[in-house]
N, C-alpha and C. Protein backbone atom coordinates (compact mmCIF):
# COMPACT_ATOMS: atom_id res chain seq x y z
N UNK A 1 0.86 -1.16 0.00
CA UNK A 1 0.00 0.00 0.00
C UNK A 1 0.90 1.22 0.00
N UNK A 2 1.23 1.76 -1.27
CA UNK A 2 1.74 3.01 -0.91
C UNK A 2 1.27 4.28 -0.90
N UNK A 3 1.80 5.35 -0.89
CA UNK A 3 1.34 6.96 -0.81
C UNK A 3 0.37 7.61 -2.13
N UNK A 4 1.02 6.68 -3.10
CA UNK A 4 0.91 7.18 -4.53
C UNK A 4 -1.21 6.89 -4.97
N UNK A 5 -1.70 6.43 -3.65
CA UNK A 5 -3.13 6.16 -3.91
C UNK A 5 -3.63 4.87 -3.84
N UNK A 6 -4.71 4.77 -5.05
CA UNK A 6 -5.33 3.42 -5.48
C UNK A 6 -6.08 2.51 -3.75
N UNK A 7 -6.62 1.21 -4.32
CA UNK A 7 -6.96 0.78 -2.87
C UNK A 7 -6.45 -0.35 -2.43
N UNK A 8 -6.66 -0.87 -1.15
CA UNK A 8 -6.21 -2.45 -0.81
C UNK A 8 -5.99 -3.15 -2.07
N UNK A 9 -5.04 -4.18 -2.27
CA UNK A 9 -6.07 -5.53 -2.61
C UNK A 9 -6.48 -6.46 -1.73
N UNK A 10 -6.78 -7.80 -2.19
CA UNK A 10 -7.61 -8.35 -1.41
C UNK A 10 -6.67 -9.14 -0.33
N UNK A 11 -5.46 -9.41 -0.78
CA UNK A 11 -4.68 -9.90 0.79
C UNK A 11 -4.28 -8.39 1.79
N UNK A 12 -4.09 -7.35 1.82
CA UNK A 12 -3.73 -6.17 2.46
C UNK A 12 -5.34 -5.70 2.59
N UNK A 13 -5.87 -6.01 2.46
CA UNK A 13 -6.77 -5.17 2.67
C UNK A 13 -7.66 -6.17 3.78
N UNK A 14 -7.34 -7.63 4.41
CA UNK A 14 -7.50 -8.05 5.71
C UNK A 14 -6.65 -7.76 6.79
N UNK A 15 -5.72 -7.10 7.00
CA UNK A 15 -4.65 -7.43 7.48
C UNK A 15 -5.34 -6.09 8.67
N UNK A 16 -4.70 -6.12 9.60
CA UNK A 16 -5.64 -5.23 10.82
C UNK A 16 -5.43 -4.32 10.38
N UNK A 17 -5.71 -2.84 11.30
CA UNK A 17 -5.52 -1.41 11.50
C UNK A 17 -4.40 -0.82 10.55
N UNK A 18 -4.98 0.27 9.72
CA UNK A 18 -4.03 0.88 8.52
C UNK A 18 -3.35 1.91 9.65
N UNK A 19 -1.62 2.32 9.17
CA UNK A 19 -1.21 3.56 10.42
C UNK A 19 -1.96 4.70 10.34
N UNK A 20 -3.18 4.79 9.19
CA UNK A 20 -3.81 6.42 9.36
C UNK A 20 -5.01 5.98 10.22
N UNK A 21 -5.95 4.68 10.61
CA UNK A 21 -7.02 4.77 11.04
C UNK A 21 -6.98 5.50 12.77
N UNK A 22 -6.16 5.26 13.25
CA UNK A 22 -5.90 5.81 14.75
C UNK A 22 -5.58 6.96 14.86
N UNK A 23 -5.14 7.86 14.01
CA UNK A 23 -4.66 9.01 13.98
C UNK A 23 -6.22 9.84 13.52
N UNK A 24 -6.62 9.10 12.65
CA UNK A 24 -8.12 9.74 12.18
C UNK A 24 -9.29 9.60 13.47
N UNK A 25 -8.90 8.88 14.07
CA UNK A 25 -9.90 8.48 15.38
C UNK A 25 -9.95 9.37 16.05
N UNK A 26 -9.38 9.94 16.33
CA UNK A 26 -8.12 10.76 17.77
C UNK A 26 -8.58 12.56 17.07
N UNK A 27 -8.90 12.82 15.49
CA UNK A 27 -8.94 13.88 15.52
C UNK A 27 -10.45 14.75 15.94
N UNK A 28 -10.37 16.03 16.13
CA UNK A 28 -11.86 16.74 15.91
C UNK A 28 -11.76 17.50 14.41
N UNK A 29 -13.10 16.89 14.10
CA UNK A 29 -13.27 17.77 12.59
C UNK A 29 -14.34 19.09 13.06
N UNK A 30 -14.26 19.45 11.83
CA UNK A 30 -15.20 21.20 11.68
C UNK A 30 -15.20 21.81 12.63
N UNK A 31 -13.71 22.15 12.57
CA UNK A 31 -12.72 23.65 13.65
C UNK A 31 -12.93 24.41 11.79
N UNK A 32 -12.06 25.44 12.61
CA UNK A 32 -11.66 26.64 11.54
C UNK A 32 -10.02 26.37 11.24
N UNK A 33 -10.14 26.22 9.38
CA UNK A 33 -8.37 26.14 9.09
C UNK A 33 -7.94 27.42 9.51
N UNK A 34 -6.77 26.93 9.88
CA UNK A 34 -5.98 28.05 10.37
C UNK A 34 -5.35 29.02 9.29
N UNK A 35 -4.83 27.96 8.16
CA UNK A 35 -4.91 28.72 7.04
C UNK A 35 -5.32 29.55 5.72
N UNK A 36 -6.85 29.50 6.10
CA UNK A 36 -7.75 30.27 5.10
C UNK A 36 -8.76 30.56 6.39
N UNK A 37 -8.26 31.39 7.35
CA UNK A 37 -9.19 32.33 8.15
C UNK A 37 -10.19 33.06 7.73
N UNK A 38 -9.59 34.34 6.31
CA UNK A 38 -10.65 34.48 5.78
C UNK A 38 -11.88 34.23 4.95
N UNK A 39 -11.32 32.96 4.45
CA UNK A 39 -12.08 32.18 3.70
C UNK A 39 -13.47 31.66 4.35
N UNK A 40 -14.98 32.24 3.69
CA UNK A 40 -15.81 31.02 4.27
C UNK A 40 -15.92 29.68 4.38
N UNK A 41 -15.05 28.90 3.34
CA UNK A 41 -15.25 27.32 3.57
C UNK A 41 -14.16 27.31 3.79
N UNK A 42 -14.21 27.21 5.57
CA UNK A 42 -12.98 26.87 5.98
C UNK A 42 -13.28 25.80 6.97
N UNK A 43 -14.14 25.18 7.42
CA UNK A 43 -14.53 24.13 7.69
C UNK A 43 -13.71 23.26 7.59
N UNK A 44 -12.79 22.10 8.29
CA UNK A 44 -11.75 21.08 8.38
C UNK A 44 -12.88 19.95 8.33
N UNK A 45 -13.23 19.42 6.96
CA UNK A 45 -13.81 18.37 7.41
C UNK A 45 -13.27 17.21 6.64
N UNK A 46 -12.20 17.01 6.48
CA UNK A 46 -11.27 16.51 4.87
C UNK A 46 -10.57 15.84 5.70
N UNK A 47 -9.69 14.68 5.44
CA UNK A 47 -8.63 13.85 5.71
C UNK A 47 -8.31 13.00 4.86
N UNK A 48 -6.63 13.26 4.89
CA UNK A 48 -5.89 12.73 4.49
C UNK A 48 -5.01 11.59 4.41
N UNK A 49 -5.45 10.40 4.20
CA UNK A 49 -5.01 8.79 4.76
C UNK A 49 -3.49 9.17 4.28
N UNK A 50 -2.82 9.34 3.47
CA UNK A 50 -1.83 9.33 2.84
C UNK A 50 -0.48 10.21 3.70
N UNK A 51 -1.14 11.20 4.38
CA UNK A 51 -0.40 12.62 5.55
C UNK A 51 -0.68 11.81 7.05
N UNK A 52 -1.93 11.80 7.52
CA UNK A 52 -2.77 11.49 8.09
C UNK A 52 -2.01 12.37 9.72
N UNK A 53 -2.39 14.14 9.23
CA UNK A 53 -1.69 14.84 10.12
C UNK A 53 -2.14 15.48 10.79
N UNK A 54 -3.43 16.48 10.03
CA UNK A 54 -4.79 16.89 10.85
C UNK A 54 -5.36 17.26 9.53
N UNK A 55 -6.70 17.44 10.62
CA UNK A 55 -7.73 17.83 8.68
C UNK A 55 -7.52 18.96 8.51
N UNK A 56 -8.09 19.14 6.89
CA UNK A 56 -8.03 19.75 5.89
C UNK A 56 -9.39 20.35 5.93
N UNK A 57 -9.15 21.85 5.25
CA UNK A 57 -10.44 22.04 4.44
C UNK A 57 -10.66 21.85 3.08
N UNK A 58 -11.60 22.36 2.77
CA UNK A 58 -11.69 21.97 0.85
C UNK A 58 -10.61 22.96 0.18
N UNK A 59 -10.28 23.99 0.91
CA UNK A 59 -9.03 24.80 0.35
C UNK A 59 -7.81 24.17 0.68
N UNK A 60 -7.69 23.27 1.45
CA UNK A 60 -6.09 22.63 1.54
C UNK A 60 -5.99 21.48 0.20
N UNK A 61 -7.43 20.88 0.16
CA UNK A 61 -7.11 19.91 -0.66
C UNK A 61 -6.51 19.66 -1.83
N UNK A 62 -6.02 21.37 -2.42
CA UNK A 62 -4.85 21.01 -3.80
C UNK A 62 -3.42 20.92 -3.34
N UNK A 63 -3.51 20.77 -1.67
CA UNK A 63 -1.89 20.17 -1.54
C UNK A 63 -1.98 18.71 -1.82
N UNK A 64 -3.24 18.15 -1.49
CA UNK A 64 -3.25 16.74 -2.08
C UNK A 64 -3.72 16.53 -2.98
N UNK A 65 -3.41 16.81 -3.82
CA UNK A 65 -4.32 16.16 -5.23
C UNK A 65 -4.41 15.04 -5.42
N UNK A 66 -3.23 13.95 -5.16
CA UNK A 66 -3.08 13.09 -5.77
C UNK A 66 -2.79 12.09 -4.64
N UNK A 67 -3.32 12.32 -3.53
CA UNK A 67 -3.24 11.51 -1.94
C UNK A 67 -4.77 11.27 -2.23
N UNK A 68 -4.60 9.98 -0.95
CA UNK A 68 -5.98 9.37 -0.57
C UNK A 68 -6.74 9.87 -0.30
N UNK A 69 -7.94 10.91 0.02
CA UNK A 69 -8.63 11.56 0.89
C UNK A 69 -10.02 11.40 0.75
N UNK A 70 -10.63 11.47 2.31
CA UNK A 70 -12.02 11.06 2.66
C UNK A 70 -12.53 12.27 3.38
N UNK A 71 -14.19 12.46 3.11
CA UNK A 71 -14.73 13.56 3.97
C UNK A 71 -15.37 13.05 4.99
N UNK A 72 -15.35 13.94 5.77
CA UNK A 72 -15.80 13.41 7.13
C UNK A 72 -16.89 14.31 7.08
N UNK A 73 -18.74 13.74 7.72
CA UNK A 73 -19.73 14.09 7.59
C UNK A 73 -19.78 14.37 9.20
N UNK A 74 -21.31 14.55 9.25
CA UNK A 74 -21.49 14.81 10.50
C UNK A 74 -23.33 14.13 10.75
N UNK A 75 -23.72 13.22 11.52
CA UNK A 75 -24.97 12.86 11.74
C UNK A 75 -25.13 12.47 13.31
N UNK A 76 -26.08 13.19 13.44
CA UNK A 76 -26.63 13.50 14.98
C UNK A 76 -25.80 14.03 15.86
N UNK A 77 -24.70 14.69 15.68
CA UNK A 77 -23.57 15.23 16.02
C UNK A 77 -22.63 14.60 16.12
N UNK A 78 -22.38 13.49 15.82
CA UNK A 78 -21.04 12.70 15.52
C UNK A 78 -20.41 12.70 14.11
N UNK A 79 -19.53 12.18 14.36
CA UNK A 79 -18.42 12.17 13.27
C UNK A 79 -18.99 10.95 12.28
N UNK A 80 -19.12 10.94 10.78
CA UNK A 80 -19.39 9.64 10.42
C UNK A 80 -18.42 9.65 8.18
N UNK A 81 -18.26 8.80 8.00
CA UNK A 81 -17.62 8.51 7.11
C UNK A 81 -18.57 8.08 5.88
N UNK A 82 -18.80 8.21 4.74
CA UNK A 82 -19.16 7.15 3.74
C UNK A 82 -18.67 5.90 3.34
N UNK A 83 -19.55 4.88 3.33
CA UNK A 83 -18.74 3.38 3.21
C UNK A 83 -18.18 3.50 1.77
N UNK A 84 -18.64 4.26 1.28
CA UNK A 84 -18.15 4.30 -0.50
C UNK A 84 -17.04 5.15 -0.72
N UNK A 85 -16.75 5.95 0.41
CA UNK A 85 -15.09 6.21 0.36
C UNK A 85 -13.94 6.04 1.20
N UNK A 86 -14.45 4.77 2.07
CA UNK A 86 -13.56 4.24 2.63
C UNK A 86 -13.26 3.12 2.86
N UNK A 87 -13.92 2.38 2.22
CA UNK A 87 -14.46 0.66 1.95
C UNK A 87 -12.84 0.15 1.05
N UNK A 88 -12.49 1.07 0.64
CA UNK A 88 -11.05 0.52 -0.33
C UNK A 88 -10.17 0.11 0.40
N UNK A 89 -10.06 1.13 1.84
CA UNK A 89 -8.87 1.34 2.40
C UNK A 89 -8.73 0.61 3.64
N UNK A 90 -10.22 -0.10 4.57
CA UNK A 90 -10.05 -0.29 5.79
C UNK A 90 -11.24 -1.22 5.21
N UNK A 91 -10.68 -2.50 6.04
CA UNK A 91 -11.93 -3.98 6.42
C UNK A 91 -13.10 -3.48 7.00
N UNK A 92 -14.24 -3.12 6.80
CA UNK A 92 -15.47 -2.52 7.90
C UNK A 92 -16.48 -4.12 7.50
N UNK A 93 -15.89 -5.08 7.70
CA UNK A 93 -16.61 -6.56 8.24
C UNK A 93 -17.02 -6.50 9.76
N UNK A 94 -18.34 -6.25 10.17
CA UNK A 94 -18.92 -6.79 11.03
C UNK A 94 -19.31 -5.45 11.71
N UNK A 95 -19.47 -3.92 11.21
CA UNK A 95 -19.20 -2.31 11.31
C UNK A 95 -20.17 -2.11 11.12
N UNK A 96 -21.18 -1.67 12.01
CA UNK A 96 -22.51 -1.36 11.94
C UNK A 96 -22.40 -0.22 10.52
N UNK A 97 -23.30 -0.32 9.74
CA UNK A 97 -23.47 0.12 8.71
C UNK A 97 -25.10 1.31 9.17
N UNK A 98 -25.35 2.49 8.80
CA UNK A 98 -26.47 3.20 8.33
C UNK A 98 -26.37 4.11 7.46
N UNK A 99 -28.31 4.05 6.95
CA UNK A 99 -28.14 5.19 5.65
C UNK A 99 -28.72 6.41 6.25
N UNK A 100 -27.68 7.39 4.99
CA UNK A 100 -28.53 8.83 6.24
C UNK A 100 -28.04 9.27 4.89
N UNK A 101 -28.97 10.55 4.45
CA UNK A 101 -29.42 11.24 3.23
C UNK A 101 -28.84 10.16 1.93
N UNK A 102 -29.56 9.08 2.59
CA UNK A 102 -29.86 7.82 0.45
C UNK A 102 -28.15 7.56 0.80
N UNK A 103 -27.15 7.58 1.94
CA UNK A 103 -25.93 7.24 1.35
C UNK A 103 -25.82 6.37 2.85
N UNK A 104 -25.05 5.36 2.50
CA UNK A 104 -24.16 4.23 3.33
C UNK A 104 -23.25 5.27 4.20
N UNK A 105 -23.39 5.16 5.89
CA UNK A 105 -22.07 5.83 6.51
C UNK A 105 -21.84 4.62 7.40
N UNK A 106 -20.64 4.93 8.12
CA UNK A 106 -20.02 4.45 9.39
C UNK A 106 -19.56 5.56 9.99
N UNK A 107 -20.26 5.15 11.80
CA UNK A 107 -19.53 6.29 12.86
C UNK A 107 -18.09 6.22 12.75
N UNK A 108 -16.99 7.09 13.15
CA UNK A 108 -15.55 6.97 13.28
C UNK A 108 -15.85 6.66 14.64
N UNK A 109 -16.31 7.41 16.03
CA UNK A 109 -15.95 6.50 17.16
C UNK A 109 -17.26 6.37 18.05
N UNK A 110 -17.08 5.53 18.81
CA UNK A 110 -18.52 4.99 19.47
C UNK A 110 -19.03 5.83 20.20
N UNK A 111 -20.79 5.41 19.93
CA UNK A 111 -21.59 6.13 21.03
C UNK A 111 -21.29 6.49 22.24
N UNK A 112 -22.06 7.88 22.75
CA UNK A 112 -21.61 7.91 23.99
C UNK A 112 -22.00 6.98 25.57
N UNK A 113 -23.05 6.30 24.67
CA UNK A 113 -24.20 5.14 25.34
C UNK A 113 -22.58 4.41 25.48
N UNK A 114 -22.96 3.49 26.46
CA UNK A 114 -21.50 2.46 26.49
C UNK A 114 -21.65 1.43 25.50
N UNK A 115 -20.61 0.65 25.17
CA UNK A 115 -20.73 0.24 24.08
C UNK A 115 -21.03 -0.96 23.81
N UNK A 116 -22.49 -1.14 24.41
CA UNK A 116 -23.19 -2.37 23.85
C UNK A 116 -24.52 -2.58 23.32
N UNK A 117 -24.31 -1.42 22.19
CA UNK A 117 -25.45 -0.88 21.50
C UNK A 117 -25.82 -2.19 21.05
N UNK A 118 -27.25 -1.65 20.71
CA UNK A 118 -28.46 -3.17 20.10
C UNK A 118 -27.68 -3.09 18.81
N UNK A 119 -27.38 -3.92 17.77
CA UNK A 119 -26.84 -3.69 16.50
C UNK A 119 -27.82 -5.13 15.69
N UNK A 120 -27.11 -4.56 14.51
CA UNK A 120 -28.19 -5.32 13.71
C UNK A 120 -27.36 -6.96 14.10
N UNK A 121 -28.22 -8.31 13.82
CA UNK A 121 -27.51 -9.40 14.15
C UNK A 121 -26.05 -9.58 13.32
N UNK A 122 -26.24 -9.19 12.10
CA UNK A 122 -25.01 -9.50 10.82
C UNK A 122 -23.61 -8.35 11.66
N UNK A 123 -23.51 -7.64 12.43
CA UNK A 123 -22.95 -6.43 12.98
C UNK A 123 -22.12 -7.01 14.70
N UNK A 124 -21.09 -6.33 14.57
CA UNK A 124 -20.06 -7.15 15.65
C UNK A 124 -19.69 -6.02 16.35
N UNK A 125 -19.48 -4.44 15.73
CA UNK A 125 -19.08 -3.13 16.24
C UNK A 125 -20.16 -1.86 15.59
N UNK A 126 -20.06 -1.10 16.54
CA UNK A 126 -20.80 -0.13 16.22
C UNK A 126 -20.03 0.78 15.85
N UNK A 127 -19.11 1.32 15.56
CA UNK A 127 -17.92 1.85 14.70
C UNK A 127 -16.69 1.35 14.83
N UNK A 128 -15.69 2.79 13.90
CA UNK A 128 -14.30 1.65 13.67
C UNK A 128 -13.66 2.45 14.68
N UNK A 129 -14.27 2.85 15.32
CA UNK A 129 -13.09 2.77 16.61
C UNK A 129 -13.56 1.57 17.55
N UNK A 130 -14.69 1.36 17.44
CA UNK A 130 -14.69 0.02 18.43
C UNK A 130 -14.19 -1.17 18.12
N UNK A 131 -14.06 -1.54 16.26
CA UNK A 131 -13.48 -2.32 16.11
C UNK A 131 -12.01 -2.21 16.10
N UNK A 132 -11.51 -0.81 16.00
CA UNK A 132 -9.91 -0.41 16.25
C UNK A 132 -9.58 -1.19 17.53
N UNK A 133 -10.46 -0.63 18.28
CA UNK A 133 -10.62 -1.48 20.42
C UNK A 133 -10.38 -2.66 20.53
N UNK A 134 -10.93 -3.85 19.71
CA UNK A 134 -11.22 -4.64 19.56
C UNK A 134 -10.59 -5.57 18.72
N UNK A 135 -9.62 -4.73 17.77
CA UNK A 135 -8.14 -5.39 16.84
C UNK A 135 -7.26 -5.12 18.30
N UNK A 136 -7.13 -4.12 18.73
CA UNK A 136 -6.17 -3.91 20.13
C UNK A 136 -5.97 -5.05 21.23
N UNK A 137 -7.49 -4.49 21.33
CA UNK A 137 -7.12 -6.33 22.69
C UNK A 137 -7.04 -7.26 22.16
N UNK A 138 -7.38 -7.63 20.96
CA UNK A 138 -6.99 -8.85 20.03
C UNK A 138 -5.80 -9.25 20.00
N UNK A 139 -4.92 -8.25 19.50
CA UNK A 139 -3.41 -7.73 19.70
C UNK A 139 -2.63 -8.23 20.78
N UNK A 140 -3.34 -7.57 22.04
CA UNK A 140 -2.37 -7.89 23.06
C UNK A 140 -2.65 -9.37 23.50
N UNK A 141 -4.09 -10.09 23.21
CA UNK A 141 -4.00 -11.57 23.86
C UNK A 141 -3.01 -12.46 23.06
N UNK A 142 -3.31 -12.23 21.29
CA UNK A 142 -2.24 -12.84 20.90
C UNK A 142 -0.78 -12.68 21.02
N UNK A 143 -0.26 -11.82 21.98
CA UNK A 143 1.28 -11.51 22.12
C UNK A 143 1.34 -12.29 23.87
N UNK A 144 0.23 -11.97 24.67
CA UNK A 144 0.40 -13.25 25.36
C UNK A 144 0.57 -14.57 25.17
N UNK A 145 -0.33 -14.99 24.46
CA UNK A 145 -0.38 -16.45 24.02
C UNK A 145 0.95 -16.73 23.29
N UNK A 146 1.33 -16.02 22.19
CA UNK A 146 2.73 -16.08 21.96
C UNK A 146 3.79 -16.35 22.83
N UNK A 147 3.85 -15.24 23.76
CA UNK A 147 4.93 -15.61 25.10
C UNK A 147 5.00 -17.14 25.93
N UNK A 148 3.76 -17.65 26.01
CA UNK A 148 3.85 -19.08 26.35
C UNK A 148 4.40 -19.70 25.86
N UNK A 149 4.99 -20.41 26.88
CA UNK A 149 5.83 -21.36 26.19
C UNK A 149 5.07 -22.68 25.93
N UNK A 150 4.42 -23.49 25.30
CA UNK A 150 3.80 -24.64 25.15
C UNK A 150 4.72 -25.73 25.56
N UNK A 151 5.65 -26.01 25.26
CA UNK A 151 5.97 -27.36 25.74
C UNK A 151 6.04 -27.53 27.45
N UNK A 152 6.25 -26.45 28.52
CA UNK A 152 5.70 -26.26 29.77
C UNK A 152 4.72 -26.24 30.19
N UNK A 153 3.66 -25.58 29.27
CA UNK A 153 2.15 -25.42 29.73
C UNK A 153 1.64 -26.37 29.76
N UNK A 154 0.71 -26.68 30.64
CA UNK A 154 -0.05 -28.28 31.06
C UNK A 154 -1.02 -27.65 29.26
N UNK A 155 -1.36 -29.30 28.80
CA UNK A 155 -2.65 -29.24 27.90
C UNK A 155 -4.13 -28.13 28.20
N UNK A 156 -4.86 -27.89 27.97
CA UNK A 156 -6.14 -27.01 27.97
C UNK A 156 -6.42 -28.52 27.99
N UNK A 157 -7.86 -28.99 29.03
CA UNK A 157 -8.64 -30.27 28.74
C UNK A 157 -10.03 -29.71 27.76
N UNK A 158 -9.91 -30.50 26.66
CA UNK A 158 -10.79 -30.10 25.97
C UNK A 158 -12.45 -30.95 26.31
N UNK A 159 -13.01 -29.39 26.88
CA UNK A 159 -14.27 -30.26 27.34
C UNK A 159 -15.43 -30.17 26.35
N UNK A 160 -16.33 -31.43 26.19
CA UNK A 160 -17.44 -31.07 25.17
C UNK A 160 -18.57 -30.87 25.66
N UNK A 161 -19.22 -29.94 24.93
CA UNK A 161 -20.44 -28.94 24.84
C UNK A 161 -21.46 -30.20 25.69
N UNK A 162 -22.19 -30.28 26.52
CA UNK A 162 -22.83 -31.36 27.53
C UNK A 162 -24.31 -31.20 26.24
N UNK A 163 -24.55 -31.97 25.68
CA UNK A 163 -25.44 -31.90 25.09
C UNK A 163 -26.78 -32.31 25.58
N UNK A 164 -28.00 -32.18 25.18
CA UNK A 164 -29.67 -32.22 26.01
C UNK A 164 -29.74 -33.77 26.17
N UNK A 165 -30.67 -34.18 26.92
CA UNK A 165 -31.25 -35.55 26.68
C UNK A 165 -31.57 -35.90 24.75
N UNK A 166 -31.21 -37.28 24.99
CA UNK A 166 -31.49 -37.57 23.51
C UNK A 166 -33.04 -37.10 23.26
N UNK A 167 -33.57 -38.24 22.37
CA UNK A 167 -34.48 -38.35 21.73
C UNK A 167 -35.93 -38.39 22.91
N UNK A 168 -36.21 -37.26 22.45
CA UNK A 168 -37.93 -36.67 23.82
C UNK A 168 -38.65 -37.62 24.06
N UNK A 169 -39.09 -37.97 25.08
CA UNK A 169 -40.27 -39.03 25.30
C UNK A 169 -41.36 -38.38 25.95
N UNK A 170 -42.18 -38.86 25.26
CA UNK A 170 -43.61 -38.57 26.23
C UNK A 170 -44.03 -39.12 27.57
N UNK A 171 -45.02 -38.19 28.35
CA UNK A 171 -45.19 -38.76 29.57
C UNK A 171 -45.76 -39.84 29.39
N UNK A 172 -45.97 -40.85 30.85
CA UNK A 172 -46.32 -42.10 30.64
C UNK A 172 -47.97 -42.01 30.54
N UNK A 173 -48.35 -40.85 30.92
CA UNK A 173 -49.82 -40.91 30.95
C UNK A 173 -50.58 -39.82 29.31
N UNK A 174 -49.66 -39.73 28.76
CA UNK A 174 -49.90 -38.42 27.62
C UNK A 174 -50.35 -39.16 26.26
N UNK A 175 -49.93 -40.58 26.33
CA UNK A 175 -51.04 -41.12 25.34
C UNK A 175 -51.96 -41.80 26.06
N UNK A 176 -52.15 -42.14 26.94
CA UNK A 176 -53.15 -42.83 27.90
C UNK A 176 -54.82 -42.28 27.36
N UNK A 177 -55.85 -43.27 26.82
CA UNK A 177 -56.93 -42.41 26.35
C UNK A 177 -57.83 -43.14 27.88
N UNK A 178 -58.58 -42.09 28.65
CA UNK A 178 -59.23 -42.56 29.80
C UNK A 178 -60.87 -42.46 29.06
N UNK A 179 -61.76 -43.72 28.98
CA UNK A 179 -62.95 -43.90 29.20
C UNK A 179 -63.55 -43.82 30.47
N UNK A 180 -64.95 -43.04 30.00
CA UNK A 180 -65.80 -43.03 31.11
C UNK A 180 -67.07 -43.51 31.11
């Protein structure tokens, strides 16, 4: 994946957390650029995967012409992304998905509700910072498990799932037909 654009392919484009998604997490959009003060669209709502240094307004964007860049929206006062311009660059498998004005978004970071929003069943995170959270501790269990040493560690006993009584029987009296 280099600077020069274009998107994943399909082996890089599983591979966890890109170095711009955390840096994009971490920022606040729609301040005032510092460098077109007088300008009315000076609105920072632009980022740059390729810099990934702070946002841009639509007047910075002919320093990048030819860099990655995504706009950052705004719905119900959060920060939210289009899946159609960022779907190239970052895995959003299992990323709560909604439509808001006819277009596909994703939140950048989670509700302020704690984070065990109702989500649809097909849905694992309610944005990509929760799934950023969630590649993280992923991260650190597998660097534990790594550190073990296996040939010391006793076996894990592998126990199986205790399954129901077999095959149902009826009570002894439930076919019973009583005459009177």
């Amino acid at each position: 994946m280099g600077l020069g654009g274009g998107s994943l392919n399909d082996e890089d484009k599983y591979k966890k957390s890109p170095p711009w998604l955390k840096p994009l997490l971490q920022e606040t959009f729609y301040g005032q650029c510092m460098h077109h003060v007088v300008s009315h669209k000076n609105e920072c709502n632009m980022y740059c995967l390729d810099c990934f240094n702070a946002p841009l307004c639509s007047l910075c964007l002919s320093c990048h012409q030819n860099h990655r860049t995504i706009q950052i929206r705004k719905s119900s006062y959060h920060d939210v992304v289009r899946v159609s311009e960022i779907q190239n660059y970052v895995d959003l498998t299992g990323v709560q998905t909604y439509v808001i004005n006819n277009a596909k978004v994703v939140f950048l970071n989670e509700r302020p509700q704690v984070c065990q929003r109702n989500l649809l069943d097909s849905f694992r995170y309610c944005s990509l910072g929760c799934q950023v959270k969630h590649w993280q501790e992923s991260e650190g269990r597998n660097k534990v498990l790594q550190g073990l040493n296996l040939s010391t560690t006793p076996p894990i006993a592998d126990v199986a799932k205790r399954r129901r009584k077999g095959i149902p029987q009826r009570a002894p009296t439930g076919g019973l037909i009583i005459y009177s």
